[in-house]
Structure formats: C-alpha cells, structure tokens
N, C-alpha and C. Protein backbone atom coordinates (compact mmCIF):
# COMPACT_ATOMS: atom_id res chain seq x y z
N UNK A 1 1.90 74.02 -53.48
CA UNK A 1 3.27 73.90 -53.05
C UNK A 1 3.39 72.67 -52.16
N UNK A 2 4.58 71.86 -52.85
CA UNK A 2 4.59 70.91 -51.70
C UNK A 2 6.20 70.43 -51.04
N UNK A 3 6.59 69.89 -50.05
CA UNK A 3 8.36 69.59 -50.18
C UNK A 3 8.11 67.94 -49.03
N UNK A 4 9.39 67.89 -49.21
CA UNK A 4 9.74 66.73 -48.49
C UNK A 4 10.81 67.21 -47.18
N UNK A 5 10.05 67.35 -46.26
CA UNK A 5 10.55 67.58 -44.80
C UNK A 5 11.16 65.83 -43.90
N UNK A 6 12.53 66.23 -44.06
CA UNK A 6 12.93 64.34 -43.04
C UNK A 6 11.88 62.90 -43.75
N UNK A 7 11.39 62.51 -42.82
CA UNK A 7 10.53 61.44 -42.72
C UNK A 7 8.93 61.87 -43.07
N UNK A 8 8.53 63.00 -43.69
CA UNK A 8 7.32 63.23 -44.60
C UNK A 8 7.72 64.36 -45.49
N UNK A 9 6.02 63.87 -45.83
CA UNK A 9 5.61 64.81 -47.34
C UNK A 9 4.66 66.02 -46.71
N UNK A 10 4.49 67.35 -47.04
CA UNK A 10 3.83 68.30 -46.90
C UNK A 10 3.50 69.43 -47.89
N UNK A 11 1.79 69.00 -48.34
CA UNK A 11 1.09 69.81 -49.24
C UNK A 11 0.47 71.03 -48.82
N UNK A 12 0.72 71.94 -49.02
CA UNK A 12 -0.22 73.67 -48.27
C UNK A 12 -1.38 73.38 -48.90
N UNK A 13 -2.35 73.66 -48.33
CA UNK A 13 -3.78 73.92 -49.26
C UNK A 13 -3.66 75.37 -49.47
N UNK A 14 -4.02 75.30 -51.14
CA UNK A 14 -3.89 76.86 -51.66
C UNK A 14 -2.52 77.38 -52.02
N UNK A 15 -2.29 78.33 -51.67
CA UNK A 15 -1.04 78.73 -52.67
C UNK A 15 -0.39 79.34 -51.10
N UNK A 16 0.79 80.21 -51.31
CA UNK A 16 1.80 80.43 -50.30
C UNK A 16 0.69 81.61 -49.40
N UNK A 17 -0.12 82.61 -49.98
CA UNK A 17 -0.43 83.25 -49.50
C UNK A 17 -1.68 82.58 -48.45
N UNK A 18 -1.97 81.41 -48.70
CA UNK A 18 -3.18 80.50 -47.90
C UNK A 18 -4.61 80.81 -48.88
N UNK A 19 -5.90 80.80 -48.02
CA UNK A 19 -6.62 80.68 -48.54
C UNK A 19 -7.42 81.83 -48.15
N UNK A 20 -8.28 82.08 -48.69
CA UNK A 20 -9.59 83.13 -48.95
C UNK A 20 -10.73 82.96 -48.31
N UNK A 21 -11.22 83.38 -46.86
CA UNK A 21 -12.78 82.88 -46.82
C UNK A 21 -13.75 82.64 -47.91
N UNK A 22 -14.49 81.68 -47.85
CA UNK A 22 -15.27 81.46 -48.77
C UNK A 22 -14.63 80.03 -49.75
N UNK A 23 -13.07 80.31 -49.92
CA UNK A 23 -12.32 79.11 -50.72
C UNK A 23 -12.47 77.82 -50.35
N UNK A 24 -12.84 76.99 -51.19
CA UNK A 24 -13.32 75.85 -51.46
C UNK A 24 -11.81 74.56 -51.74
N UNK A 25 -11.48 73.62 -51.27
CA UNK A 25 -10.69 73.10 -51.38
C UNK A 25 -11.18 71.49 -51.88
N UNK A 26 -11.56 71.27 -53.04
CA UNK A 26 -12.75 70.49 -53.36
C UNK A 26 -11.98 69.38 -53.20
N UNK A 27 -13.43 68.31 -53.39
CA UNK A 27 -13.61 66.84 -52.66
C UNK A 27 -12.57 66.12 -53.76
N UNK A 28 -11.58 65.31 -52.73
CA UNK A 28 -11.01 64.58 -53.75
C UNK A 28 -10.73 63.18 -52.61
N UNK A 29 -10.05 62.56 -53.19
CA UNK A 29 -9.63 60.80 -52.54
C UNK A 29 -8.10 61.04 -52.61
N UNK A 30 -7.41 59.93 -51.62
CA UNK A 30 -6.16 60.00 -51.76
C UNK A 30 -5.73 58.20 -51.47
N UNK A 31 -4.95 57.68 -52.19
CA UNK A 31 -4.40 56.55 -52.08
C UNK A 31 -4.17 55.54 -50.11
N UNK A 32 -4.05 56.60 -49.24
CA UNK A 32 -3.12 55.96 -48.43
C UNK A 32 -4.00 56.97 -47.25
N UNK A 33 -3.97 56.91 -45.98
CA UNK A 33 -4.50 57.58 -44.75
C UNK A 33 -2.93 59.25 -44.80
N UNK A 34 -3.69 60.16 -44.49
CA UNK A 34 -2.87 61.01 -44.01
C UNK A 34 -3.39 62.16 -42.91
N UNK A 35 -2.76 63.11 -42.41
CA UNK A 35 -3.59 63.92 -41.52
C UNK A 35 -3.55 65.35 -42.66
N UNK A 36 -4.50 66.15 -41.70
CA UNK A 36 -4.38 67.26 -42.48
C UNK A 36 -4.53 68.09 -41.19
N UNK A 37 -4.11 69.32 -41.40
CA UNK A 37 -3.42 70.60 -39.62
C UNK A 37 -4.19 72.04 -40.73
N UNK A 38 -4.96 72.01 -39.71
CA UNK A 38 -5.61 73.30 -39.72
C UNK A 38 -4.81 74.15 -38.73
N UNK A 39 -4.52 75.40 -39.17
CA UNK A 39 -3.44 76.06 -37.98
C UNK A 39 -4.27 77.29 -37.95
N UNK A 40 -5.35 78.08 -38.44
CA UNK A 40 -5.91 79.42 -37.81
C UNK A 40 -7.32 79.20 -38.77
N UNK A 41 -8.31 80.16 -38.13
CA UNK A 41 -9.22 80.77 -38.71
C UNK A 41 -10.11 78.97 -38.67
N UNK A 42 -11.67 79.67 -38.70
CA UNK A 42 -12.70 78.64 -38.69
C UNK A 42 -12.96 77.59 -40.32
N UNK A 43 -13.06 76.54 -39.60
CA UNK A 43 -13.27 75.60 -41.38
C UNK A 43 -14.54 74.83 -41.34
N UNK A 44 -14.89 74.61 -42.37
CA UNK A 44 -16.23 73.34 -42.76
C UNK A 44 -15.12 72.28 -43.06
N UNK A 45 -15.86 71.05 -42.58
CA UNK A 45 -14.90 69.48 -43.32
C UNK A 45 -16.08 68.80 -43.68
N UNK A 46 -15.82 68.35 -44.26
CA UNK A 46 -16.74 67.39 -45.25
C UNK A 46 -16.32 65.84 -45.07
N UNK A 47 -16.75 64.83 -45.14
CA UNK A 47 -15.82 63.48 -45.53
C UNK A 47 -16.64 62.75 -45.72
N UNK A 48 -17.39 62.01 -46.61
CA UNK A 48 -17.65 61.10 -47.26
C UNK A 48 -16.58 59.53 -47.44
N UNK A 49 -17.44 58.50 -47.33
CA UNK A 49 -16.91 57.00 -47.93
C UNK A 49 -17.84 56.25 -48.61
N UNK A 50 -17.21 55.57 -49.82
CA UNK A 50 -17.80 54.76 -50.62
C UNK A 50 -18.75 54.01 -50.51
N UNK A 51 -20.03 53.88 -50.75
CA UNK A 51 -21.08 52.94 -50.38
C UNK A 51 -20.75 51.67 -51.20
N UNK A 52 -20.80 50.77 -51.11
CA UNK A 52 -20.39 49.30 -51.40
C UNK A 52 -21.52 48.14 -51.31
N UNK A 53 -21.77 48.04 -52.78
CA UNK A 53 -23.29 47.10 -52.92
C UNK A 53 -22.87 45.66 -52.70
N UNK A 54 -23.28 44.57 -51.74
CA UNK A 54 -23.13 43.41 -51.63
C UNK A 54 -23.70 43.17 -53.00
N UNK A 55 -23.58 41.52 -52.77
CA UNK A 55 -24.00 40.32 -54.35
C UNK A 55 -25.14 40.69 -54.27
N UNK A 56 -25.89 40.65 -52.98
CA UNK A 56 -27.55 41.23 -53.30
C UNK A 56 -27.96 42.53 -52.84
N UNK A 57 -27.18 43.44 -53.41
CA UNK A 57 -27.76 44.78 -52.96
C UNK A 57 -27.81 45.71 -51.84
N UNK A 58 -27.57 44.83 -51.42
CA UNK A 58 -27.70 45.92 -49.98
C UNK A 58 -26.29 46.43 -49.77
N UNK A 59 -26.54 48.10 -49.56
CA UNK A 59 -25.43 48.23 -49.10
C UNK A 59 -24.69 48.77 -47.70
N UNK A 60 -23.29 48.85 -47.89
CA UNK A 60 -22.55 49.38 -46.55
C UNK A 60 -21.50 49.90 -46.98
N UNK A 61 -20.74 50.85 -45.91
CA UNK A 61 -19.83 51.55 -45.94
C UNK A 61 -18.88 50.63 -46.33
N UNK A 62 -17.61 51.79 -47.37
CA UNK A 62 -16.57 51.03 -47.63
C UNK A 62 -15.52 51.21 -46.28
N UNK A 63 -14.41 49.63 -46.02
CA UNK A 63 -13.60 49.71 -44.70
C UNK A 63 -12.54 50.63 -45.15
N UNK A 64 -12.93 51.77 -45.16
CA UNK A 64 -11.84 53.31 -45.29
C UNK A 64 -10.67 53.13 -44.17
N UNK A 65 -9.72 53.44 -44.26
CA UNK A 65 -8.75 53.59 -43.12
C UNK A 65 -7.57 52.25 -43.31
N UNK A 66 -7.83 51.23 -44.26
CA UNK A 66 -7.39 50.58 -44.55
C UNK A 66 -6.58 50.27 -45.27
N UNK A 67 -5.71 50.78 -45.79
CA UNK A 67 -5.21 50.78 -47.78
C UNK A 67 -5.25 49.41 -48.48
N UNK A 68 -5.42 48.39 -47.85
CA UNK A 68 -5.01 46.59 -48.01
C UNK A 68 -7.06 46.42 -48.63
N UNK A 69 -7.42 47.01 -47.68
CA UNK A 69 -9.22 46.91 -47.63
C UNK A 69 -9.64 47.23 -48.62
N UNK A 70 -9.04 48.15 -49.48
CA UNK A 70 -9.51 49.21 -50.93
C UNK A 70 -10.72 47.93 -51.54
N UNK A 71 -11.92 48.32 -51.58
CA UNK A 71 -12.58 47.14 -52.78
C UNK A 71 -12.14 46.94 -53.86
N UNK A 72 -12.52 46.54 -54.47
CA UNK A 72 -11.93 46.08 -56.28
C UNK A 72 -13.56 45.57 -56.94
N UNK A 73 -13.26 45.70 -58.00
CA UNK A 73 -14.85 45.60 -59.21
C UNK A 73 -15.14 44.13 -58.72
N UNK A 74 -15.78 44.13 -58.72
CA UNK A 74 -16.78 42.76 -58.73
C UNK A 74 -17.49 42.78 -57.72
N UNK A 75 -17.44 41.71 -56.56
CA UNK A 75 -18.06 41.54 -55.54
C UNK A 75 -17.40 42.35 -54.17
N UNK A 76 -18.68 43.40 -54.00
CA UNK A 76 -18.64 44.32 -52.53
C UNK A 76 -17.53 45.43 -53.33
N UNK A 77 -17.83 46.11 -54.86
CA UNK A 77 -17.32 47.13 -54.91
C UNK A 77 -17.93 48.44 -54.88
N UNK A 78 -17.15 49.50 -54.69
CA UNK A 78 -17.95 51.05 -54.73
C UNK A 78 -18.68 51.01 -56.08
N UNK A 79 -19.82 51.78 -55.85
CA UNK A 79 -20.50 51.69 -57.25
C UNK A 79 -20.26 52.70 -58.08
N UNK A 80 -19.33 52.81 -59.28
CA UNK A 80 -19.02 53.71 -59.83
C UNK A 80 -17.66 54.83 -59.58
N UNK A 81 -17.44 54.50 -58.21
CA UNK A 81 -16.64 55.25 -57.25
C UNK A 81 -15.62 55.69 -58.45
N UNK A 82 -15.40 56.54 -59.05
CA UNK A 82 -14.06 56.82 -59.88
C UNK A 82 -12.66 57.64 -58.91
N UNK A 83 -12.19 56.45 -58.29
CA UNK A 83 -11.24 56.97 -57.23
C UNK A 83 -9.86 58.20 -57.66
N UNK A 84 -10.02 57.80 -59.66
CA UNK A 84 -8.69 58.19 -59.86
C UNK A 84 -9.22 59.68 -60.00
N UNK A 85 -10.42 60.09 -60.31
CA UNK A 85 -10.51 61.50 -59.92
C UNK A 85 -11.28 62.07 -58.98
N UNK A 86 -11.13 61.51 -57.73
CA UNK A 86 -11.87 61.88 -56.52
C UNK A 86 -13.07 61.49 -56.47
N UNK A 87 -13.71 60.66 -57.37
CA UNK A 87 -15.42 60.14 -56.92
C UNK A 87 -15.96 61.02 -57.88
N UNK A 88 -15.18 62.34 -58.42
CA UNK A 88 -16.03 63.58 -58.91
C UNK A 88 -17.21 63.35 -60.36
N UNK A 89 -17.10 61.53 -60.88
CA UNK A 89 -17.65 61.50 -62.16
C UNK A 89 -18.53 59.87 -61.72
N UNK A 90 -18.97 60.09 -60.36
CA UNK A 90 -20.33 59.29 -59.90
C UNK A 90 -20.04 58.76 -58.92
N UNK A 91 -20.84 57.90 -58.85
CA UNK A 91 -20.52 56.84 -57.65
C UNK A 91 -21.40 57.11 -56.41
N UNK A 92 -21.67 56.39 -55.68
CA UNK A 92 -22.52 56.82 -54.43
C UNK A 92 -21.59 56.27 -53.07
N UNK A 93 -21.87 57.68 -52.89
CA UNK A 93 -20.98 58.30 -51.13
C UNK A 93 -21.86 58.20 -50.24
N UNK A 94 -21.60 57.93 -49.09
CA UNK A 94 -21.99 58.50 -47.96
C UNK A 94 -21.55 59.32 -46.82
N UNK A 95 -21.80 60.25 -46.88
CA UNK A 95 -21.54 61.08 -45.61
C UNK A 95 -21.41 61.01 -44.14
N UNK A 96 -19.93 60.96 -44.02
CA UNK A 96 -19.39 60.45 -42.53
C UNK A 96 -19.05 61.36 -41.74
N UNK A 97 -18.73 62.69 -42.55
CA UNK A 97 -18.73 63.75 -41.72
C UNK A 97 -19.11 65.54 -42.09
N UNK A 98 -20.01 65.88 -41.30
CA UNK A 98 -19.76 67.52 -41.81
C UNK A 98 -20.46 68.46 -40.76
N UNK A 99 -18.77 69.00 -40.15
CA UNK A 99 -18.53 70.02 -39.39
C UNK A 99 -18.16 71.22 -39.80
N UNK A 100 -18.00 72.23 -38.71
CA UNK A 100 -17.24 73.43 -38.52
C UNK A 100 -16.12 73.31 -37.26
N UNK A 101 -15.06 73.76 -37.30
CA UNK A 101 -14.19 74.02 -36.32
C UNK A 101 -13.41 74.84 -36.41
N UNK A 102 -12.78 75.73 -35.18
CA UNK A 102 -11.88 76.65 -34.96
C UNK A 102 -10.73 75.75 -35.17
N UNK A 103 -9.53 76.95 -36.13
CA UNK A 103 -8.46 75.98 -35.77
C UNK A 103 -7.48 76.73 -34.56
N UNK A 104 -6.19 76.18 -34.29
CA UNK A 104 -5.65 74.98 -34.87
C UNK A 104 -6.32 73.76 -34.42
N UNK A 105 -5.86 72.80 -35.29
CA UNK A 105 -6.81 71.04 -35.37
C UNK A 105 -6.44 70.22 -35.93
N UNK A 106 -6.16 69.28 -35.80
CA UNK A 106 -5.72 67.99 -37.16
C UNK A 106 -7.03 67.14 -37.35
N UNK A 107 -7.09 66.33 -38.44
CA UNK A 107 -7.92 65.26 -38.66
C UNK A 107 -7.03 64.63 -39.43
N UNK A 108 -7.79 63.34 -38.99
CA UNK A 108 -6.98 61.69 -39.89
C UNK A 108 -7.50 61.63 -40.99
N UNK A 109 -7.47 61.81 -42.27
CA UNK A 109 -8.43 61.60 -43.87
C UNK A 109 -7.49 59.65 -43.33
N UNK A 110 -8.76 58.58 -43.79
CA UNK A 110 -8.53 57.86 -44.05
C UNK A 110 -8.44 57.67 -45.51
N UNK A 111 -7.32 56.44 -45.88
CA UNK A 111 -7.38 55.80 -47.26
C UNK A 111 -8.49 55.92 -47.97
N UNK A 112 -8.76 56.43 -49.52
CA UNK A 112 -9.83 57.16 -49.73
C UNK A 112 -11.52 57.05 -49.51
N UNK A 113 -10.69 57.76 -48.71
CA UNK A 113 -12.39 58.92 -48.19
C UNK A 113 -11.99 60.04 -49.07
N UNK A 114 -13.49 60.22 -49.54
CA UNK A 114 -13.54 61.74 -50.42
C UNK A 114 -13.79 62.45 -49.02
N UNK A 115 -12.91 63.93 -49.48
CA UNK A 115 -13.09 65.05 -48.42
C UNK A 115 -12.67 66.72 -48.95
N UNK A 116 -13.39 67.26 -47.88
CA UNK A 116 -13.26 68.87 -48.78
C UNK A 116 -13.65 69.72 -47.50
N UNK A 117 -12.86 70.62 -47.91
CA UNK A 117 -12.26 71.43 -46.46
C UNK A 117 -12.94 73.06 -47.05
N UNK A 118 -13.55 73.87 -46.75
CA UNK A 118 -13.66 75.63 -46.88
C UNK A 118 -13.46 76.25 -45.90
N UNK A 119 -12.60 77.05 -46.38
CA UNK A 119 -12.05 78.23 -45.38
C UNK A 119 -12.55 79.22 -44.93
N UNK A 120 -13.64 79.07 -43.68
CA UNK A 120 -14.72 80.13 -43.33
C UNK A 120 -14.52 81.93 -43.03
N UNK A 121 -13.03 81.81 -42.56
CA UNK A 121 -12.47 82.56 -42.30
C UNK A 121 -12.38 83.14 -40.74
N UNK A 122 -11.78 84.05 -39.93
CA UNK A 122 -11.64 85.28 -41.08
C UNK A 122 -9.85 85.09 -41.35
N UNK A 123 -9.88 86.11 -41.87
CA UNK A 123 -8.53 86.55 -41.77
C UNK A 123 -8.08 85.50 -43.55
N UNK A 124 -6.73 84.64 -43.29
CA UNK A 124 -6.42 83.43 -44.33
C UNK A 124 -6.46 82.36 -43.79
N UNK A 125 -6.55 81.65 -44.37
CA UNK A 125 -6.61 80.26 -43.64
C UNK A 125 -5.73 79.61 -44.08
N UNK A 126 -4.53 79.15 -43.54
CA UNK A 126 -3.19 77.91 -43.22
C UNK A 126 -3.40 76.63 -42.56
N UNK A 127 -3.27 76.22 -43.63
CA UNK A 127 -3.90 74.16 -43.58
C UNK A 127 -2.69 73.83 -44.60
N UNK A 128 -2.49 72.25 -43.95
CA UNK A 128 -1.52 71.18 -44.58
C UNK A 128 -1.43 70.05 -45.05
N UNK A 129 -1.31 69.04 -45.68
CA UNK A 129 -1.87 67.77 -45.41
C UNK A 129 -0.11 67.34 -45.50
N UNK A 130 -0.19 66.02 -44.64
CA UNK A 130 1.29 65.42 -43.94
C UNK A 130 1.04 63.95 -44.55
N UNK A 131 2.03 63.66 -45.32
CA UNK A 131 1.87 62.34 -45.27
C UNK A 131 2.87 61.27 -44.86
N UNK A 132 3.03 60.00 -44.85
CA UNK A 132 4.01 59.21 -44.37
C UNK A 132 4.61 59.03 -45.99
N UNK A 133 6.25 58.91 -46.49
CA UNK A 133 6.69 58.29 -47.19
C UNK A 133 6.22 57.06 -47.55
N UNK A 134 6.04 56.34 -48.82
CA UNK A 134 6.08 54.92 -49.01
C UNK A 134 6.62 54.47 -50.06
N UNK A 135 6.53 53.26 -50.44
CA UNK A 135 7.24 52.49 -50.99
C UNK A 135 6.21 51.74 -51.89
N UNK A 136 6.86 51.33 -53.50
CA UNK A 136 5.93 51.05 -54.47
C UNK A 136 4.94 50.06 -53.93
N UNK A 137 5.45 48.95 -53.03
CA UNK A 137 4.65 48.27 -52.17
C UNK A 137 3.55 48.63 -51.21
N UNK A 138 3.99 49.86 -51.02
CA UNK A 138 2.28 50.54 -50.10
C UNK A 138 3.23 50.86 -48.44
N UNK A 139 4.44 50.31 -48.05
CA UNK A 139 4.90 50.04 -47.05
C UNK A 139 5.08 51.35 -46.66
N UNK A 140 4.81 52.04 -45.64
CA UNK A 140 5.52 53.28 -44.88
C UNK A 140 7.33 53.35 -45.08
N UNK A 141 7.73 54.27 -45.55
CA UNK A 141 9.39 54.43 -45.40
C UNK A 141 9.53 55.35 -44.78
N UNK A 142 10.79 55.31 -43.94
CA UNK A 142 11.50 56.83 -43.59
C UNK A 142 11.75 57.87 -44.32
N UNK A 143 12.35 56.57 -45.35
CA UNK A 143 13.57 58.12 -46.49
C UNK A 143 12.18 58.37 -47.77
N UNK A 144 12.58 59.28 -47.63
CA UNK A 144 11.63 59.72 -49.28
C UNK A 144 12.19 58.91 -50.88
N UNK A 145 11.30 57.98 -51.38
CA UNK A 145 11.49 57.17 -52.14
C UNK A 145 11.45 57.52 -53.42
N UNK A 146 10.87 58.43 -54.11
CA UNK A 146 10.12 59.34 -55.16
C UNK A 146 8.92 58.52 -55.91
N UNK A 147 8.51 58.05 -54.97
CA UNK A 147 7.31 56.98 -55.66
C UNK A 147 6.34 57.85 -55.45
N UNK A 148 5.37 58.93 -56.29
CA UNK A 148 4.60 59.82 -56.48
C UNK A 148 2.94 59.07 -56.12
N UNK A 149 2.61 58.12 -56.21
CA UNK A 149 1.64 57.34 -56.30
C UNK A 149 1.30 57.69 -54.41
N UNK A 150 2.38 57.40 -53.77
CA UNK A 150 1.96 57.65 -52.29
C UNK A 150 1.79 58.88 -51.84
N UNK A 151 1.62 60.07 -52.73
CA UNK A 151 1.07 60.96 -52.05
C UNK A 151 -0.31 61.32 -52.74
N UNK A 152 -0.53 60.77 -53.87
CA UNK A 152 -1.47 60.86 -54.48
C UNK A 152 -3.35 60.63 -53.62
C-alpha cells in the first residue's frame, strides 16, 4: 500500500495488517535517498553498497547517498550490480550495515544501497519508507508529479 501525503510519498512495508515476526522484507535498491520509520517492535537492518572495480582492480565502495554519483559501465562501475532488480542477479556488495534495534527509529537508505529490514518482533511490526517527490530530472518537487521512476 502506498499514497501521496502533501509534499511526499509513503510505502507501508507489508500489507495493512503490518508484518509478522520472522517477515523478511527483502534486499532491494531504490533510485534516489529516502528514510524509512520503524514505529514498534524490534528489527534487523541490513545495508549493503556496490563495490566498484577501478581500471586496475582494486576496489572501493560505491559514493551511495548521491543520485548524480550513480556509476555507469565502464570505468569505476559496480560489477554486475543489476540495480533494476535490487543487485538480486549478482554483483558484489559490501556490507555497510547490520544491526538490531528497538523501534520507534528512522534510517536514511541512501541512493541505491541494497537494504532489507526483518521484523523480529514481538507483537506486528509498522515500518514506512517516505520519500521526497521528484521530477523526470531527478530534482526534489513539492507537488506530486506522477513520475513513478522517483519512487522506484
């Protein structure tokens, strides 16, 4: 479920009833930085970023948090990274984060970082992800534009 509240976008993780201890909210990427609001019950977070092979090999983290920064194929790109379905068909990640926390809590998901949230429980777990409106250009808007790509 998702709607357009004023000046953002807001996705529920899971369905209206929330989530299930044990439920898995698997690793995916998203176009643009957004937060995500943990509002009850304990979670695992996960977050991974793209490892990025220089001309000679060696590598380093991709500059996540950036949307302008995104690499591109050739020189200093993710290796394999298949962003359009979350990294889920290769690529080599590295692991930037993996906790537990009580909620309520927010975290920043930067511009894609793969990330994946489980709902430890008890009880259900009520989580959101918020994003800023944008514009086919990448630009932050107020008004909701229906350009689907920015919440992606």
């Amino acid at each position: 479920m998702e709607w357009v509240s004023g000046n953002v976008f807001i996705r529920l993780m899971g369905d209206r009833e929330g989530l299930k201890p044990g439920q898995v909210v698997a690793g995916h990427t998203h176009n643009f930085d957004h937060t995500s609001i943990f509002f009850c019950g304990r979670w695992r977070v996960k977050k991974w970023v793209p490892v990025v092979r220089e001309p000679f090999g060696e590598s380093v983290l991709s500059p996540v948090g950036i949307a302008s920064a995104k690499p591109t194929p050739g020189n200093g790109s993710p290796v394999a990274a298949d962003d359009a379905n979350g990294g889920a068909n290769g690529g080599e990640w590295a692991m930037l984060a993996d906790f537990e926390r009580e909620g309520p809590f927010h975290l920043l998901i930067e511009a894609h970082a793969r990330h994946e949230f489980t709902f430890l429980g008890p009880g259900v777990g009520k989580a959101w992800c918020v994003y800023s409106h944008r514009t086919p250009q990448g630009e932050v808007a107020v008004d909701y534009t229906g350009w689907w790509d920015g919440y992606r």
